[in-house]
Protein backbone atom coordinates (compact mmCIF):
# COMPACT_ATOMS: atom_id res chain seq x y z
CA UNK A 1 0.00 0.00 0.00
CA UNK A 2 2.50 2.14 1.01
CA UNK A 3 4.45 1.93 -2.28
CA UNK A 4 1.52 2.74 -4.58
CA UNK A 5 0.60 5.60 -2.51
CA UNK A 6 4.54 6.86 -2.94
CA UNK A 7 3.67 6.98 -6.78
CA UNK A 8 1.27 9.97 -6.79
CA UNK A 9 1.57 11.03 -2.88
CA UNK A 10 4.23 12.31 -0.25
CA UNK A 11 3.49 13.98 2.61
CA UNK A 12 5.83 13.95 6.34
CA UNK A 13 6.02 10.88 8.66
CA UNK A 14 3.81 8.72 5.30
CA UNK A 15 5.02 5.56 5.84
CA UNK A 16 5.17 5.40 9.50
CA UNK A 17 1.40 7.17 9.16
CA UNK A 18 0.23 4.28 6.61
CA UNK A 19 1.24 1.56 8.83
CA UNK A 20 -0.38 2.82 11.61
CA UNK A 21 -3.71 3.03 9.62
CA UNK A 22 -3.40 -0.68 8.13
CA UNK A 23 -2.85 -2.05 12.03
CA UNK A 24 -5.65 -0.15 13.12
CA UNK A 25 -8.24 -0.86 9.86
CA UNK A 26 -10.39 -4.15 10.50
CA UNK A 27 -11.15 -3.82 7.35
CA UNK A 28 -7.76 -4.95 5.81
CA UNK A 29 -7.13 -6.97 8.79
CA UNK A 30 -9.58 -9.43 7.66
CA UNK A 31 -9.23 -9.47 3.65
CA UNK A 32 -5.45 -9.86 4.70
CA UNK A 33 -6.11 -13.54 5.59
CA UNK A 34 -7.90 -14.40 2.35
CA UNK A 35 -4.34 -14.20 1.08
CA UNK A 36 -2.06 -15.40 3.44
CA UNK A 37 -1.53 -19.55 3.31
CA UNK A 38 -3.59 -21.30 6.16
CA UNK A 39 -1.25 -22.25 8.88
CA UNK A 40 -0.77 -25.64 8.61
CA UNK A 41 0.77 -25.02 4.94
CA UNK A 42 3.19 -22.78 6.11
CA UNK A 43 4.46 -25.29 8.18
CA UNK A 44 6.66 -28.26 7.10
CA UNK A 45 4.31 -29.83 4.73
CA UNK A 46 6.34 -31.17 2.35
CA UNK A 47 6.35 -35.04 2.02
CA UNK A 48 8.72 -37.16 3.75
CA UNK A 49 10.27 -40.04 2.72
CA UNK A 50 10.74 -41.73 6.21
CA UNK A 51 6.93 -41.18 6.76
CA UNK A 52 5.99 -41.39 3.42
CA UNK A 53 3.77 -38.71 4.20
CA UNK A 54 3.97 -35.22 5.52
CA UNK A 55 4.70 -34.34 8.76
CA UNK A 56 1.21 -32.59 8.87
CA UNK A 57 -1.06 -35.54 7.90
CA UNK A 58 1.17 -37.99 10.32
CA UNK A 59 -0.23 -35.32 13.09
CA UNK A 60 -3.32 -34.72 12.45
CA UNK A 61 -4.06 -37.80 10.97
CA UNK A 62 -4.81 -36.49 7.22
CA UNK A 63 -4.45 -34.53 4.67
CA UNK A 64 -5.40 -30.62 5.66
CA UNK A 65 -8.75 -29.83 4.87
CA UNK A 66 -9.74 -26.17 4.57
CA UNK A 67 -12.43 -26.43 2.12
CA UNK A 68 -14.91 -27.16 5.36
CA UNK A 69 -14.44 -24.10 7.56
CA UNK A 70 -15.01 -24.83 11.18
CA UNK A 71 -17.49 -22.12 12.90
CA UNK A 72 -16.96 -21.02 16.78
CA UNK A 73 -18.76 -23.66 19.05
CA UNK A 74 -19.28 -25.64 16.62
CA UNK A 75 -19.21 -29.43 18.24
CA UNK A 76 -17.67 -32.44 16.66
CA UNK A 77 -18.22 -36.22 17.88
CA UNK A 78 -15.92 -38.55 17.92
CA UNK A 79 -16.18 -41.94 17.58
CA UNK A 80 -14.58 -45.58 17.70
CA UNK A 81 -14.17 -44.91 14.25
CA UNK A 82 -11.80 -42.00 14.63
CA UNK A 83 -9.81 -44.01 17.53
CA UNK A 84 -8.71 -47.04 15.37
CA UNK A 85 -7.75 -44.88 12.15
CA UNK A 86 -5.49 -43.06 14.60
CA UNK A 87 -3.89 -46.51 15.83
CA UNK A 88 -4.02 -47.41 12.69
CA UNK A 89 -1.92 -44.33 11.77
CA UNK A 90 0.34 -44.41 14.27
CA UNK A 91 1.36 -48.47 13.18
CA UNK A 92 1.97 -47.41 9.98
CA UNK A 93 4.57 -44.38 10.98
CA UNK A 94 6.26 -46.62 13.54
CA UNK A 95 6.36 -49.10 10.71
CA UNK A 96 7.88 -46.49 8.34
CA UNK A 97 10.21 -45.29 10.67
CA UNK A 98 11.58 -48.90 11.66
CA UNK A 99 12.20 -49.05 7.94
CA UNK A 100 13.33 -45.81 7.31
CA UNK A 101 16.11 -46.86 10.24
CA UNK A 102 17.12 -49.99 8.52
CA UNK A 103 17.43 -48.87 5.56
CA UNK A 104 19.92 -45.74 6.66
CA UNK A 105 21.57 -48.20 9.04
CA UNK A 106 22.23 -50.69 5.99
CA UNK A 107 24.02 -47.84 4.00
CA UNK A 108 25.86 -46.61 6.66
CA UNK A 109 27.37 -49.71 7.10
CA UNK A 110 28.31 -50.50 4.02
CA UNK A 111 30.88 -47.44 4.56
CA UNK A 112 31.98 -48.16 8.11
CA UNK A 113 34.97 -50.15 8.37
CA UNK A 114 35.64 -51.80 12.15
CA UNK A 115 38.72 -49.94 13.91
CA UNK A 116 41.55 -52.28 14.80
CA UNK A 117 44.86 -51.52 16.26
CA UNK A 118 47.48 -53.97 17.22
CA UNK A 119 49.81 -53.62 20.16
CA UNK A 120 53.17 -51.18 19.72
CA UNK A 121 50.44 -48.74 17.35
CA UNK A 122 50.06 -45.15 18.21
CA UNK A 123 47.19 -43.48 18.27
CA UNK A 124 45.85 -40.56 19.34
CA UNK A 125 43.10 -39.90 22.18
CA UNK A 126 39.99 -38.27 21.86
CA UNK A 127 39.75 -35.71 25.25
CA UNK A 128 36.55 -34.37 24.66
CA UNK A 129 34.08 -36.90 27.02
CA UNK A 130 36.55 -36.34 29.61
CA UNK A 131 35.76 -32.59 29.84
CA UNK A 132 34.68 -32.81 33.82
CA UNK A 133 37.12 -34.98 34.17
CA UNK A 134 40.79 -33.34 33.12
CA UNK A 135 41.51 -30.30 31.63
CA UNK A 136 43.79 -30.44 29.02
CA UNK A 137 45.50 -27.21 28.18
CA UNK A 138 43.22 -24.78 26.68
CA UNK A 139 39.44 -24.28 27.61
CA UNK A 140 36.72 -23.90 25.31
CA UNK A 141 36.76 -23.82 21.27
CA UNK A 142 39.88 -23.64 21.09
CA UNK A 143 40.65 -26.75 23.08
CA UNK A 144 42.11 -30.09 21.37
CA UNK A 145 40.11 -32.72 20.39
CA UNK A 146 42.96 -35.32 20.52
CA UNK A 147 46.22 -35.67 22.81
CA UNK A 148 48.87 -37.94 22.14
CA UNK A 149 49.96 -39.75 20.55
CA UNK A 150 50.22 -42.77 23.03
CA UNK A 151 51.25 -46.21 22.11
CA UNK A 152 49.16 -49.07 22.54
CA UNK A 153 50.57 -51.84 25.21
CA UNK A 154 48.00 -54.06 25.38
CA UNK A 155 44.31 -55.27 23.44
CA UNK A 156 41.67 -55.40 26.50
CA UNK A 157 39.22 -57.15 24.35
CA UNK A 158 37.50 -56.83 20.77
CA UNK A 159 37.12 -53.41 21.38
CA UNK A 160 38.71 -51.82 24.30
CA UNK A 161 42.84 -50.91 24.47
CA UNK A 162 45.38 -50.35 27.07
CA UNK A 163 47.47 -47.23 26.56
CA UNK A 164 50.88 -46.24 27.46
CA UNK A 165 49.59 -43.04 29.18
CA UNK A 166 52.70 -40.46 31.00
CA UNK A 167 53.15 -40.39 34.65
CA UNK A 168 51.29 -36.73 34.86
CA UNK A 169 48.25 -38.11 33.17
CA UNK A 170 48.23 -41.33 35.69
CA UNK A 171 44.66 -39.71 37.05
CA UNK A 172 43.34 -40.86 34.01
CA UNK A 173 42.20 -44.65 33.96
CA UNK A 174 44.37 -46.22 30.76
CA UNK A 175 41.83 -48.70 29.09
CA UNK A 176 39.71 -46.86 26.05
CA UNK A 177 37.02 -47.49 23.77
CA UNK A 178 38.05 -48.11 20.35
CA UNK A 179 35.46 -45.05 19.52
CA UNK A 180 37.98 -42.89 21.67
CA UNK A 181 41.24 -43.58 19.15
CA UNK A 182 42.24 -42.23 16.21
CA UNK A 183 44.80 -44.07 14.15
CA UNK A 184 48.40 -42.25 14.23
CA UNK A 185 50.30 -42.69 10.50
CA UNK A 186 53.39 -40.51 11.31
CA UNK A 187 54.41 -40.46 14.80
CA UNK A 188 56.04 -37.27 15.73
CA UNK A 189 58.84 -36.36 17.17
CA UNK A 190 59.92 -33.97 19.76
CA UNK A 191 57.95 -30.59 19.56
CA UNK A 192 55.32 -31.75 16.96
CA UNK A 193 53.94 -34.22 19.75
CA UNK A 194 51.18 -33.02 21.93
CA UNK A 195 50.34 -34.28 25.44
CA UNK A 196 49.56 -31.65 27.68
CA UNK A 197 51.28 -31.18 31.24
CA UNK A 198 48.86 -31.21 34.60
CA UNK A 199 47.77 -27.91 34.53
């Protein structure tokens, strides 16, 4: 509105005066929402594949329907009816899902490779689960995300290792998760190597 009016008008304070009028007319208030989207389209309603629906319809159990508009007090009854299409519904988006899962799982895996070290490997140590536990140098973003490297002495089990941790770090219990390690290729020597002191 207030760019056609610019066309032919100008006066002081116009566009802050315009916008007052349009919040205060009921008159544009209401033919504003013949062209604004209902609600429900403007959110998330695109299909899904997981679903294989949209987000909307697993909800509310359907499709939106705005061709019916619903008037104040107006009562609805419910029946048995509407009960079993909703457990109905809700079978056949925990059905999806389940697939969905497998299916994501089953490519996933197909690019995972099991990590295996053998003993006299170094590796390096991921810090950041033990954040309440040791601080290691530098707080925050700017922290490292490995230390190390550390040599493995000893395989716990299929997937738990024994490292060869420093005397300062001897807080620190020395058996890991595989999930913890991160393969070493070069071992460094001298300054390139990082293992914090007991700050």
């Amino acid at each position: 509105m207030y760019r056609d009016l610019k066309q032919r008008f100008w006066w002081t304070r116009m566009k802050r005066e315009i916008a007052k009028y349009v919040s205060e007319c009921h008159v544009c208030k209401r033919v504003k929402a013949d062209h604004l989207k209902p609600a429900e389209f403007a959110y998330n309603n695109s299909y899904q594949k997981s679903l294989e629906m949209a987000p909307f319809e697993a909800r509310m159990g359907g499709g939106a329907n705005t061709s019916e508009p619903v008037e104040p007090g107006e009562r609805v009854t419910f029946g048995p009816d509407l009960v079993t299409q909703a457990e109905e519904q809700v079978r056949f988006i925990q059905e999806n899902l389940k697939r969905a899962r497998t299916r994501q799982k089953k490519l996933l895996d197909k690019r995972r490779r099991p990590l295996v070290f053998e003993e006299g490997d170094h590796v390096y140590l991921r810090v950041s689960p033990m954040k309440g536990v040791h601080r290691f140098g530098v707080k925050g973003k700017l922290a490292p995300r490995y230390v190390g490297p550390f040599k493995i002495s000893e395989k716990c089990g299929p997937v738990a290792y024994r490292l060869e941790l420093p005397p300062h770090l001897a807080a620190i219990h020395d058996i890991f998760h595989v999930s913890q390690l991160k393969k070493c290729l070069r071992v460094p020597r001298g300054r390139d190597r990082y293992i914090p002191s007991s700050d």
